[in-house]
Protein backbone atom coordinates (compact mmCIF):
# COMPACT_ATOMS: atom_id res chain seq x y z
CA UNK A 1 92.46 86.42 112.20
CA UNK A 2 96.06 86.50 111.77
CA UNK A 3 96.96 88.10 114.88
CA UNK A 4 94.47 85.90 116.51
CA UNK A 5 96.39 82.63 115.47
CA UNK A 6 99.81 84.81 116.52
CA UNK A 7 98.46 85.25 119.68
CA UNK A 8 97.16 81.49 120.01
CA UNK A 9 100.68 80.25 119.07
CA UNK A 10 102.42 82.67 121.54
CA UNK A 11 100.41 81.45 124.22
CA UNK A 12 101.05 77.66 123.59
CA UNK A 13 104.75 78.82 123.41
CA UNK A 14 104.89 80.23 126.81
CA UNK A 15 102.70 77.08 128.16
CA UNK A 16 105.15 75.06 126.75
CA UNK A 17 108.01 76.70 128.84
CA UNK A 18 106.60 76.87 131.90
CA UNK A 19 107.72 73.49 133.34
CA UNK A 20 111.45 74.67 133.03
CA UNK A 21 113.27 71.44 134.05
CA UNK A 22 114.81 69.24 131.72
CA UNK A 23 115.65 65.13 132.19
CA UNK A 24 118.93 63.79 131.69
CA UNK A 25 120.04 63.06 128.41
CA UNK A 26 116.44 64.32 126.72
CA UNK A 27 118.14 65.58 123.82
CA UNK A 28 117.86 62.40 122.93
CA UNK A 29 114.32 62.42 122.06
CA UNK A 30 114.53 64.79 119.40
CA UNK A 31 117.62 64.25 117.28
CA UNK A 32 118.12 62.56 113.58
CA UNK A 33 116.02 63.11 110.74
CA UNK A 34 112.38 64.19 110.68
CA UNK A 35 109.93 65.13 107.91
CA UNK A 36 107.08 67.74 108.79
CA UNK A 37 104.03 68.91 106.71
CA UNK A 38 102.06 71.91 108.06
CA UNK A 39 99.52 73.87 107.71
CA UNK A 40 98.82 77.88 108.74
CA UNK A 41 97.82 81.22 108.27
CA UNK A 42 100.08 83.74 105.70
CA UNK A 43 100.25 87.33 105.81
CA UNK A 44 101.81 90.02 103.22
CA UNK A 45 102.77 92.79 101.83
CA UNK A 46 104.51 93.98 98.40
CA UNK A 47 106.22 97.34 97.60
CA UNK A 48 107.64 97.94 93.86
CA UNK A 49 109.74 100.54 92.70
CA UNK A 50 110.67 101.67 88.90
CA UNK A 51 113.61 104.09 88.05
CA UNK A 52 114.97 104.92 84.89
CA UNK A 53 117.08 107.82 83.10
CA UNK A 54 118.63 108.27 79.58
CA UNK A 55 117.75 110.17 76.25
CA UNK A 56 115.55 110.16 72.94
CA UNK A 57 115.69 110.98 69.66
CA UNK A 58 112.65 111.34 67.73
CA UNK A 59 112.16 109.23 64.51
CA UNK A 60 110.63 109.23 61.01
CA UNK A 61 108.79 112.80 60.98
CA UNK A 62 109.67 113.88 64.49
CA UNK A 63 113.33 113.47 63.36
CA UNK A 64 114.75 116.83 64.30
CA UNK A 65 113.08 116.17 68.45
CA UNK A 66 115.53 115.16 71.06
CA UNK A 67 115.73 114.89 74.66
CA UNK A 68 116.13 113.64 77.92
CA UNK A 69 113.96 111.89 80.58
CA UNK A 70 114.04 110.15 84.38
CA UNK A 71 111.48 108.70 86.22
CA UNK A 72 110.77 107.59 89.31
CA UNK A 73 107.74 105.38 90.19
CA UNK A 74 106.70 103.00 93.45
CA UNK A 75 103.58 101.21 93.86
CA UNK A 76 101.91 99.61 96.99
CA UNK A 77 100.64 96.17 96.83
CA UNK A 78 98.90 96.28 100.11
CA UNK A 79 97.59 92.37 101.47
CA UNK A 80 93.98 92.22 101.39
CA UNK A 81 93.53 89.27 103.84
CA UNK A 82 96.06 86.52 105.38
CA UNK A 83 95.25 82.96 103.51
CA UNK A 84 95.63 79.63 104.37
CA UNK A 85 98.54 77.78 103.05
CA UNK A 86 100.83 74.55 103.45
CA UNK A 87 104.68 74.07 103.99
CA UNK A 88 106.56 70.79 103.71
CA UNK A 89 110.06 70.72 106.08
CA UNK A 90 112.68 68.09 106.09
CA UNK A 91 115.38 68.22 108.94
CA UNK A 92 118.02 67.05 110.81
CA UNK A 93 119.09 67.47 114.62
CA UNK A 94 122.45 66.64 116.04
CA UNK A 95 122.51 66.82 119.69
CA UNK A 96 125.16 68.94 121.15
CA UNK A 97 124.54 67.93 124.96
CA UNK A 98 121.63 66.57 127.09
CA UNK A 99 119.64 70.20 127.07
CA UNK A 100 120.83 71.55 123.42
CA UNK A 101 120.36 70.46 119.88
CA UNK A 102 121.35 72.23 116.65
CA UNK A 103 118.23 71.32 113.74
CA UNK A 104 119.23 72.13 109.76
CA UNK A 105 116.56 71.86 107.28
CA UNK A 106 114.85 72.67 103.89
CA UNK A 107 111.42 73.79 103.39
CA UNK A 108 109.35 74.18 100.50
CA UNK A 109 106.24 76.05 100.54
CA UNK A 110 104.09 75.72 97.92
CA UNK A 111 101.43 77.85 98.23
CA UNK A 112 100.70 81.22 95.90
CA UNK A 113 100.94 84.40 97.88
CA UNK A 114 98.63 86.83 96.06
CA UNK A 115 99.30 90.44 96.87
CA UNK A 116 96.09 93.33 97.19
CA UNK A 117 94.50 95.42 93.57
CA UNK A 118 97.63 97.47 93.41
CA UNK A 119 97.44 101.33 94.30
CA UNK A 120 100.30 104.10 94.13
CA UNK A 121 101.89 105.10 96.72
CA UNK A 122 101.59 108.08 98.73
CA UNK A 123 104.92 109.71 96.90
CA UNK A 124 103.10 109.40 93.94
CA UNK A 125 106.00 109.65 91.18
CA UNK A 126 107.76 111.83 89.05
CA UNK A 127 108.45 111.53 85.04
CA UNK A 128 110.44 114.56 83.66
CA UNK A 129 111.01 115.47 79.65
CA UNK A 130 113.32 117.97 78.49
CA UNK A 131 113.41 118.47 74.43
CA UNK A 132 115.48 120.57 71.65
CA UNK A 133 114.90 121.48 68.25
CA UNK A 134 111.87 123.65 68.65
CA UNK A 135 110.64 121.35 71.17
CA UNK A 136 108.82 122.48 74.83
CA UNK A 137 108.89 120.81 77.92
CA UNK A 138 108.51 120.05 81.49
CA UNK A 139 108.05 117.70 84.25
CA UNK A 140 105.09 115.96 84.59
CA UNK A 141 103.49 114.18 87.44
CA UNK A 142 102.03 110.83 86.95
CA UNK A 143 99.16 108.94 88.43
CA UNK A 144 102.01 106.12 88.68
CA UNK A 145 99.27 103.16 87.22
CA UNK A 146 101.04 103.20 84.00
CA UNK A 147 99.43 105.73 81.99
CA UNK A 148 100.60 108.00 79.96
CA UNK A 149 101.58 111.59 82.08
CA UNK A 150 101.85 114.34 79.31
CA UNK A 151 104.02 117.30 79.84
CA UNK A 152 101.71 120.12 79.44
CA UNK A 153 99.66 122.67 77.15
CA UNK A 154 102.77 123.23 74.82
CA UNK A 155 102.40 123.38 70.93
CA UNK A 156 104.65 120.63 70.78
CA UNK A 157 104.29 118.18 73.57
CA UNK A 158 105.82 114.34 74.37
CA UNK A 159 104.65 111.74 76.26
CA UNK A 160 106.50 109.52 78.57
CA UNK A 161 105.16 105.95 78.45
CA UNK A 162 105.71 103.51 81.55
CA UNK A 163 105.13 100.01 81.73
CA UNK A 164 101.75 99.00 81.84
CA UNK A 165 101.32 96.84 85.91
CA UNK A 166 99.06 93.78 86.67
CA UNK A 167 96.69 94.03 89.56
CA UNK A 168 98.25 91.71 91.62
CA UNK A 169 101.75 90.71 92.73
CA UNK A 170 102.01 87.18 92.80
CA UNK A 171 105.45 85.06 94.96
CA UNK A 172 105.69 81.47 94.52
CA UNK A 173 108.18 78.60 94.43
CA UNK A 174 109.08 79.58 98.01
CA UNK A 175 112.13 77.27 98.98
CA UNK A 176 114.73 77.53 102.21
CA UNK A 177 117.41 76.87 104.29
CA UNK A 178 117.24 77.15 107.83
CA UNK A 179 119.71 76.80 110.89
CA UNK A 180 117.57 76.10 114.59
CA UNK A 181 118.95 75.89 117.53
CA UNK A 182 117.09 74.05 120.38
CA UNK A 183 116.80 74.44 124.02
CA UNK A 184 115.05 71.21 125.79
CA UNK A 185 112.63 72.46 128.49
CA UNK A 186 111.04 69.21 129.17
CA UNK A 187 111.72 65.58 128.33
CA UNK A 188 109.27 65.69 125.85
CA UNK A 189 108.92 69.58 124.53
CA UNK A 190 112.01 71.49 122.97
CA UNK A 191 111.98 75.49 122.09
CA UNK A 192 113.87 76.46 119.53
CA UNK A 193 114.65 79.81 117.40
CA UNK A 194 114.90 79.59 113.74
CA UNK A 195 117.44 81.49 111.07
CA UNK A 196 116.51 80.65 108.06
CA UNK A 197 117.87 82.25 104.09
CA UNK A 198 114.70 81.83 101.50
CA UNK A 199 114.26 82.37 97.81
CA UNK A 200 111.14 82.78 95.43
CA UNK A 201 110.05 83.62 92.10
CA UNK A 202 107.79 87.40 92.23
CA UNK A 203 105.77 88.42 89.19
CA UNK A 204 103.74 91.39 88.98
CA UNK A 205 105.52 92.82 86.29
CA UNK A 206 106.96 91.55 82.60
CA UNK A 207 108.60 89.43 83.20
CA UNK A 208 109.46 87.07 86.74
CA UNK A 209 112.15 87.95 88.65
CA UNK A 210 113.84 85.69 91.43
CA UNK A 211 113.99 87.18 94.76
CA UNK A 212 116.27 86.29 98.29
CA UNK A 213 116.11 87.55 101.65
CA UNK A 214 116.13 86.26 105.50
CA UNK A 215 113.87 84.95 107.88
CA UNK A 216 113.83 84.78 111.77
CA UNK A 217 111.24 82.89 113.71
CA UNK A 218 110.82 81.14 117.14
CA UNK A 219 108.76 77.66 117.44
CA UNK A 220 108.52 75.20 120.21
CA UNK A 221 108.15 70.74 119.50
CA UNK A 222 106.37 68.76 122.00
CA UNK A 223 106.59 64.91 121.33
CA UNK A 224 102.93 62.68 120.59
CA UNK A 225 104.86 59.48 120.99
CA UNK A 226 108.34 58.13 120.34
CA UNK A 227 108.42 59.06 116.45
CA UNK A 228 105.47 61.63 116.27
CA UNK A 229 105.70 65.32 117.27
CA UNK A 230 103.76 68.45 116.83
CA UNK A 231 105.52 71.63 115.64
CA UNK A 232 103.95 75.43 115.87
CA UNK A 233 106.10 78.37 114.56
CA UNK A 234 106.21 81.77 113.92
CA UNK A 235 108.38 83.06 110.93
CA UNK A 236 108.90 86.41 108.90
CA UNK A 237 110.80 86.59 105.29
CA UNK A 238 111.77 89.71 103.83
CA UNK A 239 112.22 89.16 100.25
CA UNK A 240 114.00 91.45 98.08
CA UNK A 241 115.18 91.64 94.55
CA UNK A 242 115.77 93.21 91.26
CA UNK A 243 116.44 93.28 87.44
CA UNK A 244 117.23 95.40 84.55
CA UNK A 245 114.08 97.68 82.90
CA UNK A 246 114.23 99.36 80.27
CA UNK A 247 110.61 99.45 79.31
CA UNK A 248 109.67 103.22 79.02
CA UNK A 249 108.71 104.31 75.49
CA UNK A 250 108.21 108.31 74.28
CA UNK A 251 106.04 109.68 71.70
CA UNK A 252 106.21 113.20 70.21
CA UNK A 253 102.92 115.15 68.74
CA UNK A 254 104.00 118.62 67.24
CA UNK A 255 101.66 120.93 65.51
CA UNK A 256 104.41 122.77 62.86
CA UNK A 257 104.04 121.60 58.69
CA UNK A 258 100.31 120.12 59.69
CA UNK A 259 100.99 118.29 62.77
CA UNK A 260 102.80 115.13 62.76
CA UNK A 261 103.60 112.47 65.48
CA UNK A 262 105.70 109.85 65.56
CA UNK A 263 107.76 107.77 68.47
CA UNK A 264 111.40 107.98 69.75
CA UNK A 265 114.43 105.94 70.26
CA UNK A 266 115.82 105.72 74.20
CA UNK A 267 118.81 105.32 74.92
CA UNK A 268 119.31 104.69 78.86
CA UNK A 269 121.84 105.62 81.09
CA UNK A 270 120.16 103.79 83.79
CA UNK A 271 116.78 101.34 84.44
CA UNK A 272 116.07 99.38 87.13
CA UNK A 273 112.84 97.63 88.67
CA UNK A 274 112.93 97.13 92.84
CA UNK A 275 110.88 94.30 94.49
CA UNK A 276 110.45 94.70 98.10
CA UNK A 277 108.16 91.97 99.60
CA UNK A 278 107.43 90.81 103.30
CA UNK A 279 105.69 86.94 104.42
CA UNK A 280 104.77 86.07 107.66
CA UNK A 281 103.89 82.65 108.01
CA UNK A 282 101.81 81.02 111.78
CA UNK A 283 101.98 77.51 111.24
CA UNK A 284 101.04 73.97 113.08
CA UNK A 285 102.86 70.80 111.92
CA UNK A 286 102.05 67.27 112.24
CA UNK A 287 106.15 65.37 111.88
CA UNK A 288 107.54 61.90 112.05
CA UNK A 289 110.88 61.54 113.34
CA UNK A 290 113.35 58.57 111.48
């Protein structure tokens, strides 16, 4: 459906060029303030990625075990199916000559983007343990859904713990800033290409993190009378952002004086947690200009 409604918009785009000459001093009939609300189709996808390195040090009764581990984990959020959502623009257009305008404005989109069940990716990913003090190791893979990988048929064995994942990534609070500049192709219809900078809140994980990133899009406005106008765009955002993890947790299980088990202290040299997300928005607007 998505690329249905891309296609639809395209086409209205290219309709909307096609009579190619511009009146005197139309500029006119788009500048100052305007207020949009809009309605569309949204499309996305979500990519995480997990890395970590330091050392333990076994405590209580698996006091004498020490180590090191790394890991490196990335998980797919793939987008199940585009949903319908609503954006809210305010703007402003100062007119540059009779043909050309320059538009500034601030969106807010307030619809939640809900990601796809979560699956790993096709890298799968890597968590490594190497011990001392009677201890045996090795690297083990994991299935990279936050289980538990262990290192292998060893007397004394350890377990590298990663953080447990929801099943969905979730970005909301979208707000942005955008620059368009716009080309007048009739008295009454104005294309225009849009730059815009965007920020969001993505959760998925323990805690929310704030991500940033650009978007590029192209739109056309075609006036309904001297203060109405409808708007259709095309945008994409690539979001992108990260913060601090240090979330992994080992256990040790030995089988020496009876067996005993117990956890371990890490100590990190490094942890960090990746977000990687991609929106593309088709939208219709009904605006008012002031």
């Amino acid at each position: 459906m998505n690329k249905k409604i891309n296609i639809a918009l395209g086409t209205m785009l290219a309709l909307s060029a096609a009579p190619s000459i511009a009146l005197a001093d139309s500029a006119d009939n788009f500048k100052g303030p305007n207020l949009s609300l809009g309605m569309g189709i949204q499309s996305s996808t979500f990519k995480t990625q997990e890395q970590g390195a330091g050392t333990w040090t076994g405590n209580g009764d698996v006091s004498g075990y020490s180590g090191s581990f790394s890991y490196d984990r990335q998980i797919e959020w793939p987008n199940d199916a585009a949903k319908f959502g609503g954006k809210m623009e305010l703007g402003y257009n100062v007119k540059l000559d009779e043909n050309f305008l320059l538009g500034a404005s601030l969106t807010g989109d307030f619809t939640k983007l809900l990601s796809g069940s979560k699956k790993s990716s096709s890298a799968g990913a890597m968590s490594c343990l190497t011990g001392s003090g009677g201890f045996s190791a090795e690297c083990a893979t994991s299935s990279g859904d936050g289980g538990s990988p262990s290192t292998g048929a060893f007397t004394d064995t350890a377990n590298l713990n990663l953080r447990s994942l929801t099943n969905e990534m979730t970005l909301k609070n979208r707000f942005g800033l955008a620059l368009r500049p716009m080309f007048v192709i009739t008295d009454q219809t104005a294309f225009y290409f849009k730059f815009s900078y965007n920020i969001a809140d993505a959760s998925g994980f323990a805690s929310t993190i704030q991500v940033r990133g650009p978007g590029y899009g192209a739109g056309f406005e075609t006036n309904l009378s001297s203060n109405w106008f409808l708007r259709a765009e095309i945008e994409q955002i690539r979001y992108t952002g990260n913060c601090n993890d240090e979330s992994a947790s080992v256990n040790v299980t030995t089988s020496g004086d009876g067996g005993v088990s117990g956890s371990a202290k890490t100590s990190y040299n490094s942890g960090k947690y990746t977000a990687d997300l991609k929106s593309t928005f088709s939208v219709i607007s009904i605006g008012y200009r002031f």
